[in-house]
C-alpha atoms as a PDB file:
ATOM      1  CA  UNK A   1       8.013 -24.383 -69.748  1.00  0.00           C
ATOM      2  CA  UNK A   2       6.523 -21.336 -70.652  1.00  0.00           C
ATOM      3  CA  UNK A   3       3.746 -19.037 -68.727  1.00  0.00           C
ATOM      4  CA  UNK A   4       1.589 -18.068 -71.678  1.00  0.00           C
ATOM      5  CA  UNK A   5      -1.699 -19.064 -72.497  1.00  0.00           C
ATOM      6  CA  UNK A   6      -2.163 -22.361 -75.295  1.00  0.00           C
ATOM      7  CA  UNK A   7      -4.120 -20.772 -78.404  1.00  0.00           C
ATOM      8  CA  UNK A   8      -7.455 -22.041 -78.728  1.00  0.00           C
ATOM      9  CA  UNK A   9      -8.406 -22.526 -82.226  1.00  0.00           C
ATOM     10  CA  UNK A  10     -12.090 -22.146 -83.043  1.00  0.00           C
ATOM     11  CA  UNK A  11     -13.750 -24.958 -85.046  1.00  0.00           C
ATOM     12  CA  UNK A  12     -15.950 -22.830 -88.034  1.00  0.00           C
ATOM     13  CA  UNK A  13     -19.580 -25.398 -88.055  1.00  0.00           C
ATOM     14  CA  UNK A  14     -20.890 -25.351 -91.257  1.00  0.00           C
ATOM     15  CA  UNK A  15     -24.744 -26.447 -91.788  1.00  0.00           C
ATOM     16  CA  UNK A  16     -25.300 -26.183 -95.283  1.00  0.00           C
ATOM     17  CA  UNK A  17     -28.853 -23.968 -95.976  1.00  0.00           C
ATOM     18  CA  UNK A  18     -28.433 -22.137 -93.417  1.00  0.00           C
ATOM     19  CA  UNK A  19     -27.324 -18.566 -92.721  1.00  0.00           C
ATOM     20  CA  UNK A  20     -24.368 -16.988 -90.651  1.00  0.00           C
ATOM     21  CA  UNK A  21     -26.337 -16.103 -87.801  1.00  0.00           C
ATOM     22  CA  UNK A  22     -28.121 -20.033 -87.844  1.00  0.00           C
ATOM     23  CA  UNK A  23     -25.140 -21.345 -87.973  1.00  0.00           C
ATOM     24  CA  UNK A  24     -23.689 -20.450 -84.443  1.00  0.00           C
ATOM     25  CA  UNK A  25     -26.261 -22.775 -83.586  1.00  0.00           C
ATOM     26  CA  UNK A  26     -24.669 -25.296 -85.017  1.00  0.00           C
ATOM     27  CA  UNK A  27     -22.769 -26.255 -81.448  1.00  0.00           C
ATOM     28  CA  UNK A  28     -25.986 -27.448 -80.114  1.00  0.00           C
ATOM     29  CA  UNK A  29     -27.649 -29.219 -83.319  1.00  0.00           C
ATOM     30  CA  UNK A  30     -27.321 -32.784 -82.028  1.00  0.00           C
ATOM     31  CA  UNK A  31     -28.784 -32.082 -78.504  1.00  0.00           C
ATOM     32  CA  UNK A  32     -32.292 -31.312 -80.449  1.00  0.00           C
ATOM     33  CA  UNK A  33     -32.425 -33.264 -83.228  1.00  0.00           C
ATOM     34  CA  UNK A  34     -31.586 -36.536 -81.856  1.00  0.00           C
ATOM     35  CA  UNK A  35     -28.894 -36.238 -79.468  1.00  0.00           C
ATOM     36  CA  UNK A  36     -28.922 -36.443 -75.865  1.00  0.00           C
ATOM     37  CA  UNK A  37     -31.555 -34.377 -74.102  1.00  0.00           C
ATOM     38  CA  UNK A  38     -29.647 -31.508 -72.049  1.00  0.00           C
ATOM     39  CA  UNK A  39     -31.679 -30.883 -69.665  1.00  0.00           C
ATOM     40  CA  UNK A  40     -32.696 -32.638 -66.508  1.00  0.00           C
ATOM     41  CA  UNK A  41     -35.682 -31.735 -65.130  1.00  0.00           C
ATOM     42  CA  UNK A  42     -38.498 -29.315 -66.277  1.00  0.00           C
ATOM     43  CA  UNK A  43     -40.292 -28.247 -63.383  1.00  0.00           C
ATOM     44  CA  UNK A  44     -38.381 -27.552 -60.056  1.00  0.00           C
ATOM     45  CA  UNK A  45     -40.522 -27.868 -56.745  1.00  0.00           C
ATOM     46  CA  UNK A  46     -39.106 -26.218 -53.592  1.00  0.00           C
ATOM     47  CA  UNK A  47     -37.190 -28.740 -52.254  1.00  0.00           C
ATOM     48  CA  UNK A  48     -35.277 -29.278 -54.974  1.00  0.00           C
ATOM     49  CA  UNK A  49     -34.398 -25.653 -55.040  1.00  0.00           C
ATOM     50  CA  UNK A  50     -30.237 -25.518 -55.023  1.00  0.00           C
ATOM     51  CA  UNK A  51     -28.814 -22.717 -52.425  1.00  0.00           C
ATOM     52  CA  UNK A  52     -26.842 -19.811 -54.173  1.00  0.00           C
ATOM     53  CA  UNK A  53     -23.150 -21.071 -52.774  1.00  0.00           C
ATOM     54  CA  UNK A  54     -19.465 -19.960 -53.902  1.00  0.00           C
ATOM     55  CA  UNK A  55     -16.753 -22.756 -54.819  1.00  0.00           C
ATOM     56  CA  UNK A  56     -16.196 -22.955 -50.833  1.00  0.00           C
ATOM     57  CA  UNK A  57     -19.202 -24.215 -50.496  1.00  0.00           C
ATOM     58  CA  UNK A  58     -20.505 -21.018 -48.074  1.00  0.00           C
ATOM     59  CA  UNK A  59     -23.237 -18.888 -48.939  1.00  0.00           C
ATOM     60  CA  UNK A  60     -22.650 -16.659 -51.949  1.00  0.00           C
ATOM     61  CA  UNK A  61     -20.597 -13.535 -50.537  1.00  0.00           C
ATOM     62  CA  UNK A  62     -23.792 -10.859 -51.444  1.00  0.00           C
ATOM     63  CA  UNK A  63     -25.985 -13.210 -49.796  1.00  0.00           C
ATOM     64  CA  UNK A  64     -24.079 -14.076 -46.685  1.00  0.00           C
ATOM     65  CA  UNK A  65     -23.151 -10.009 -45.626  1.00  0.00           C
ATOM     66  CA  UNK A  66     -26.865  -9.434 -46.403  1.00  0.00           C
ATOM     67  CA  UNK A  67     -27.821 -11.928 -44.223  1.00  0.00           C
ATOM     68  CA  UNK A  68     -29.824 -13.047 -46.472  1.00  0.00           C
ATOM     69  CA  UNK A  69     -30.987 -16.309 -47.951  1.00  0.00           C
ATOM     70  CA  UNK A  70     -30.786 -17.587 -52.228  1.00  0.00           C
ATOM     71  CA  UNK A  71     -31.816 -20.268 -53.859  1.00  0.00           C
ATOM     72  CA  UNK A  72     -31.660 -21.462 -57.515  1.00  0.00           C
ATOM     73  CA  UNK A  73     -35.031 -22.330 -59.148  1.00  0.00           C
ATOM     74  CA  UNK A  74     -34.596 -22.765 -62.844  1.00  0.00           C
ATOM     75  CA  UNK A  75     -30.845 -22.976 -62.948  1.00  0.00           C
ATOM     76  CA  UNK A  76     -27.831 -25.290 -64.891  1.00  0.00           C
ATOM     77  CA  UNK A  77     -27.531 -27.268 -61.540  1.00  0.00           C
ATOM     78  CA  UNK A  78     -31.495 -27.533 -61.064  1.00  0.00           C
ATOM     79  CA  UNK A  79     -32.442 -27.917 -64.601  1.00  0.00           C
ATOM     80  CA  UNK A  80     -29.614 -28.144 -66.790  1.00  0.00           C
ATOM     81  CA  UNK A  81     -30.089 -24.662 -68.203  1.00  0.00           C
ATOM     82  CA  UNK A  82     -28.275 -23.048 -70.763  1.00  0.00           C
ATOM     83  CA  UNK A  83     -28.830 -19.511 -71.021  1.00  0.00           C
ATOM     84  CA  UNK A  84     -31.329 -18.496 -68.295  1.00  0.00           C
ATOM     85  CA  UNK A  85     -31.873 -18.473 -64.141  1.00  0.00           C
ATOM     86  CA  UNK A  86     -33.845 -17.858 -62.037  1.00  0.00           C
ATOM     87  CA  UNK A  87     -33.687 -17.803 -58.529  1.00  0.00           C
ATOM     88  CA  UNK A  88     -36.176 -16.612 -55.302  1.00  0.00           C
ATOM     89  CA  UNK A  89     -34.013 -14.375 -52.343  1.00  0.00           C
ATOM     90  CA  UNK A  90     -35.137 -13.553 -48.959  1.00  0.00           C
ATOM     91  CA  UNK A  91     -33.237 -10.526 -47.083  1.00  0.00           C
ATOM     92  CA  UNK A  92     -34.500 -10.116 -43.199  1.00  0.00           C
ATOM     93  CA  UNK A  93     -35.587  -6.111 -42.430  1.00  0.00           C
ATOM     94  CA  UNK A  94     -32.675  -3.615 -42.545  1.00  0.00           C
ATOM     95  CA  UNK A  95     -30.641  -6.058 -44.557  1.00  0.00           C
ATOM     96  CA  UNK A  96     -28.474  -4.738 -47.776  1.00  0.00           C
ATOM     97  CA  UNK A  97     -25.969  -6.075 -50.383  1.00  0.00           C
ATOM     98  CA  UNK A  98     -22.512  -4.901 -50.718  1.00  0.00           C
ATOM     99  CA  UNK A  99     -22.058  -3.237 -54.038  1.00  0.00           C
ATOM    100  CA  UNK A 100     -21.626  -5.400 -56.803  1.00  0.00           C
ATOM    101  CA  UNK A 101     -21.503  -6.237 -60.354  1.00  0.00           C
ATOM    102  CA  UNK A 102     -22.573  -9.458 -62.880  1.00  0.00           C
ATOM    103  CA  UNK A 103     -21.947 -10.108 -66.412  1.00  0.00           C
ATOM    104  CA  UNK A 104     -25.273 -10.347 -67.064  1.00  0.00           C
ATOM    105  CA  UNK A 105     -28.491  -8.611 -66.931  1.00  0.00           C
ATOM    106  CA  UNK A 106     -30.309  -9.084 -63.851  1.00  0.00           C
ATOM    107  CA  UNK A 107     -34.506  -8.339 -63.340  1.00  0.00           C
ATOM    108  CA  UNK A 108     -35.746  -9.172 -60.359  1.00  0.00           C
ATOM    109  CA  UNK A 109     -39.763  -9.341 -59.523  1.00  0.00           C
ATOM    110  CA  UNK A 110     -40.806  -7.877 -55.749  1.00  0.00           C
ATOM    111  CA  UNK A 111     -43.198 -10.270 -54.318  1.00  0.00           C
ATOM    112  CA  UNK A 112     -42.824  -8.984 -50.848  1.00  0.00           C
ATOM    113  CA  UNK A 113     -41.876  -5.887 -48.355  1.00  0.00           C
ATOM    114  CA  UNK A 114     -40.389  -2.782 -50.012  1.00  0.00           C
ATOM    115  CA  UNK A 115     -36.937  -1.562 -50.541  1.00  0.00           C
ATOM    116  CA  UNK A 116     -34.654  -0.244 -52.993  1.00  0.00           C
ATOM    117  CA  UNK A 117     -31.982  -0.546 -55.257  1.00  0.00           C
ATOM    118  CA  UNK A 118     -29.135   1.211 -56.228  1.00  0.00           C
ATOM    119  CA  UNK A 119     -27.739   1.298 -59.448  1.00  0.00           C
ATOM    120  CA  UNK A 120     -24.447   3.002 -60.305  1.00  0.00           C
ATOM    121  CA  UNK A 121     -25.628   5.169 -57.340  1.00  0.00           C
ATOM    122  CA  UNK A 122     -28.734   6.183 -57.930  1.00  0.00           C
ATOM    123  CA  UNK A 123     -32.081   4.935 -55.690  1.00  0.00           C
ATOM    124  CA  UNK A 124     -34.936   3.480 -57.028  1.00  0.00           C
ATOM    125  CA  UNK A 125     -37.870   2.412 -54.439  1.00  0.00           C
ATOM    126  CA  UNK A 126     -39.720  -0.673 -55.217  1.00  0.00           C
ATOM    127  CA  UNK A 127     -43.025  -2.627 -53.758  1.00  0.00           C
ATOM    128  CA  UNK A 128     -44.234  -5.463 -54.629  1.00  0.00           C
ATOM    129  CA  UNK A 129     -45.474  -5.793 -58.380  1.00  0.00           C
ATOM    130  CA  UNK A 130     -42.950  -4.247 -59.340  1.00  0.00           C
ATOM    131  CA  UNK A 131     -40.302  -5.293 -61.866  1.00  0.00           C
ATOM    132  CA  UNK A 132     -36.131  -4.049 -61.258  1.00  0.00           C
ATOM    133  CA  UNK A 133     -34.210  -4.200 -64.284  1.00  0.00           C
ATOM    134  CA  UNK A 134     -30.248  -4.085 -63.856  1.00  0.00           C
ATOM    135  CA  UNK A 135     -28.179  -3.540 -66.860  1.00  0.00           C
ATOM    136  CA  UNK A 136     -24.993  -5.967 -67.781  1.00  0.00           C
ATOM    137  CA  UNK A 137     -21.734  -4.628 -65.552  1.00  0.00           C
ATOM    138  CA  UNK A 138     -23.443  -1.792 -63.452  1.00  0.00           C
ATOM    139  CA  UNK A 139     -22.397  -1.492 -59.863  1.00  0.00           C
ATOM    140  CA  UNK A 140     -25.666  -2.147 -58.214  1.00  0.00           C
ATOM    141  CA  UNK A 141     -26.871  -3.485 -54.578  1.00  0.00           C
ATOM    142  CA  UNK A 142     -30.398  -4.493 -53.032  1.00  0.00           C
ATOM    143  CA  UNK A 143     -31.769  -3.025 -49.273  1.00  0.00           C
ATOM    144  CA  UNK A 144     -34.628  -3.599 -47.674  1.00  0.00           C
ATOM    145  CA  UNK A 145     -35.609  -0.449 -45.744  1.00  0.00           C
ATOM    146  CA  UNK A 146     -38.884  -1.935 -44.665  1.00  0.00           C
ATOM    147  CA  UNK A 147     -40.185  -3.602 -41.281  1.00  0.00           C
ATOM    148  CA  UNK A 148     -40.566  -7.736 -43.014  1.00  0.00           C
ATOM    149  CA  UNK A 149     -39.093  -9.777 -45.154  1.00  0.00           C
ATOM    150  CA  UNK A 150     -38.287  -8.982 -48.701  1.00  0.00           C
ATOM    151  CA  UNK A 151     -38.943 -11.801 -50.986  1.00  0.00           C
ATOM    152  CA  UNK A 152     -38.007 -11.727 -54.801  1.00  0.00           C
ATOM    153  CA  UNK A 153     -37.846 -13.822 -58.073  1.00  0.00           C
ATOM    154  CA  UNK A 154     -34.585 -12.799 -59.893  1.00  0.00           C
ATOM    155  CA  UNK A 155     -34.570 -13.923 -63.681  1.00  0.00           C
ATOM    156  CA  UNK A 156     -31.487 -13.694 -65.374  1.00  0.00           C
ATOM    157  CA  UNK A 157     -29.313 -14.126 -68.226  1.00  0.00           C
ATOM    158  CA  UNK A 158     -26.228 -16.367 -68.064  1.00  0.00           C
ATOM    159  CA  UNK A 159     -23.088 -14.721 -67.330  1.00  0.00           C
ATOM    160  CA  UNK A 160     -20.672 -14.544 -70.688  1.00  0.00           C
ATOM    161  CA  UNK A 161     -17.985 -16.071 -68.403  1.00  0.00           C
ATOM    162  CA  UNK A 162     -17.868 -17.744 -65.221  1.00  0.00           C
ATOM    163  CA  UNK A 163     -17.416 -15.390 -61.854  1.00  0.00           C
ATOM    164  CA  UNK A 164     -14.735 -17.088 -59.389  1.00  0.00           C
ATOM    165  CA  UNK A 165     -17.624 -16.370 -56.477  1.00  0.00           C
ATOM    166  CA  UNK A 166     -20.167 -18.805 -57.512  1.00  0.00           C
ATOM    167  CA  UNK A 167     -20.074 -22.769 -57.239  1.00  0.00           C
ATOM    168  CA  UNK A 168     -22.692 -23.400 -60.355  1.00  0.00           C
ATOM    169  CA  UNK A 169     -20.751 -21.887 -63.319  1.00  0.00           C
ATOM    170  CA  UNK A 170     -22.765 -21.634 -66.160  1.00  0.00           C
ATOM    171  CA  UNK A 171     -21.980 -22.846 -69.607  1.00  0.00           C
ATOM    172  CA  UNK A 172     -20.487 -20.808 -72.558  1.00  0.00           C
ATOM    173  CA  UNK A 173     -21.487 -21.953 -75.500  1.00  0.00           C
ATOM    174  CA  UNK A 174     -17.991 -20.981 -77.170  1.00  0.00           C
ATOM    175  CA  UNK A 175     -16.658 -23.751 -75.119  1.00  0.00           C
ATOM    176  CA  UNK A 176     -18.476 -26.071 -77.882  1.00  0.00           C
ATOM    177  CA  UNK A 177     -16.965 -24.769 -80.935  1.00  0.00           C
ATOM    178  CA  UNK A 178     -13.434 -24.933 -78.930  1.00  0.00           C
ATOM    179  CA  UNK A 179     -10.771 -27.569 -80.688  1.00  0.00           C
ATOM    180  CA  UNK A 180      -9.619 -29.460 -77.529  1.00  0.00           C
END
């Protein structure tokens, strides 16, 4: 039995009219014209908010040094979404996140206390109102320097792959044009 990886072979979709670029879409055509609907649910009220949780089943790593509390709003396991989340995160006074890094592009909206964050290591102070962008890959981390609770709205893109620390991998819409 041998230790290497099966080859996947990609399945080429063809829609006919349509150009290169519309055709990677073509994974996805039956879900909106006709097929099942993907999603389940289009607004998300608080209690149906999903905690931020590794494949344990414990707080996500970030979250649980921080002391610090996440929840998924607009997610795959709230909503069923693709290619976006978004998520609201509470960290207590003094609190910080190890350093760390996503596959995606992260923007988070301060709706509460003040703080920082530091990206590739370099500070940048925020209030609330403001908007924190962090690029894909950068080694970044979150404190609250202030004296109450920091609340934010992060928005982000999907990761390109799924991370081993979280519970509620997202999708990657290669896996549709895979030949099982």
């Amino acid at each position: 039995m041998s230790d290497m990886p099966k080859k996947v072979e990609i399945v080429e979709v063809k829609i006919e009219g349509q150009s290169p670029e519309q055709e990677g879409r073509g994974a996805f055509e039956s879900w909106f014209t006709g097929g099942p609907k993907y999603w389940k649910k289009l607004v998300v009220k608080p209690k149906d908010r999903v905690p931020v949780i590794n494949k344990a089943g414990d707080l996500a790593s970030g979250l649980k040094a921080a002391g610090a509390k996440g929840y998924h709003v607009v997610s795959t396991p709230t909503t069923g979404a693709l290619s976006i989340r978004n998520a609201w995160y509470e960290f207590p006074p003094g609190s910080s996140t190890p350093i760390q890094w996503n596959n995606a592009e992260n923007s988070y909206y301060v709706v509460q206390g003040t703080g920082y964050i530091e990206i590739n290591g370099e500070r940048h102070d925020f209030e609330p109102g403001d908007g924190v962008f962090v690029p894909l890959r950068q080694k970044h981390r979150i404190v609250n320097n202030g004296k109450i609770l920091l609340q934010l709205v992060e928005v982000t893109s999907m990761v390109l792959r799924p991370m081993d620390d979280l519970a509620q991998n997202p999708i990657d819409y290669r896996e549709f044009r895979e030949k099982k």
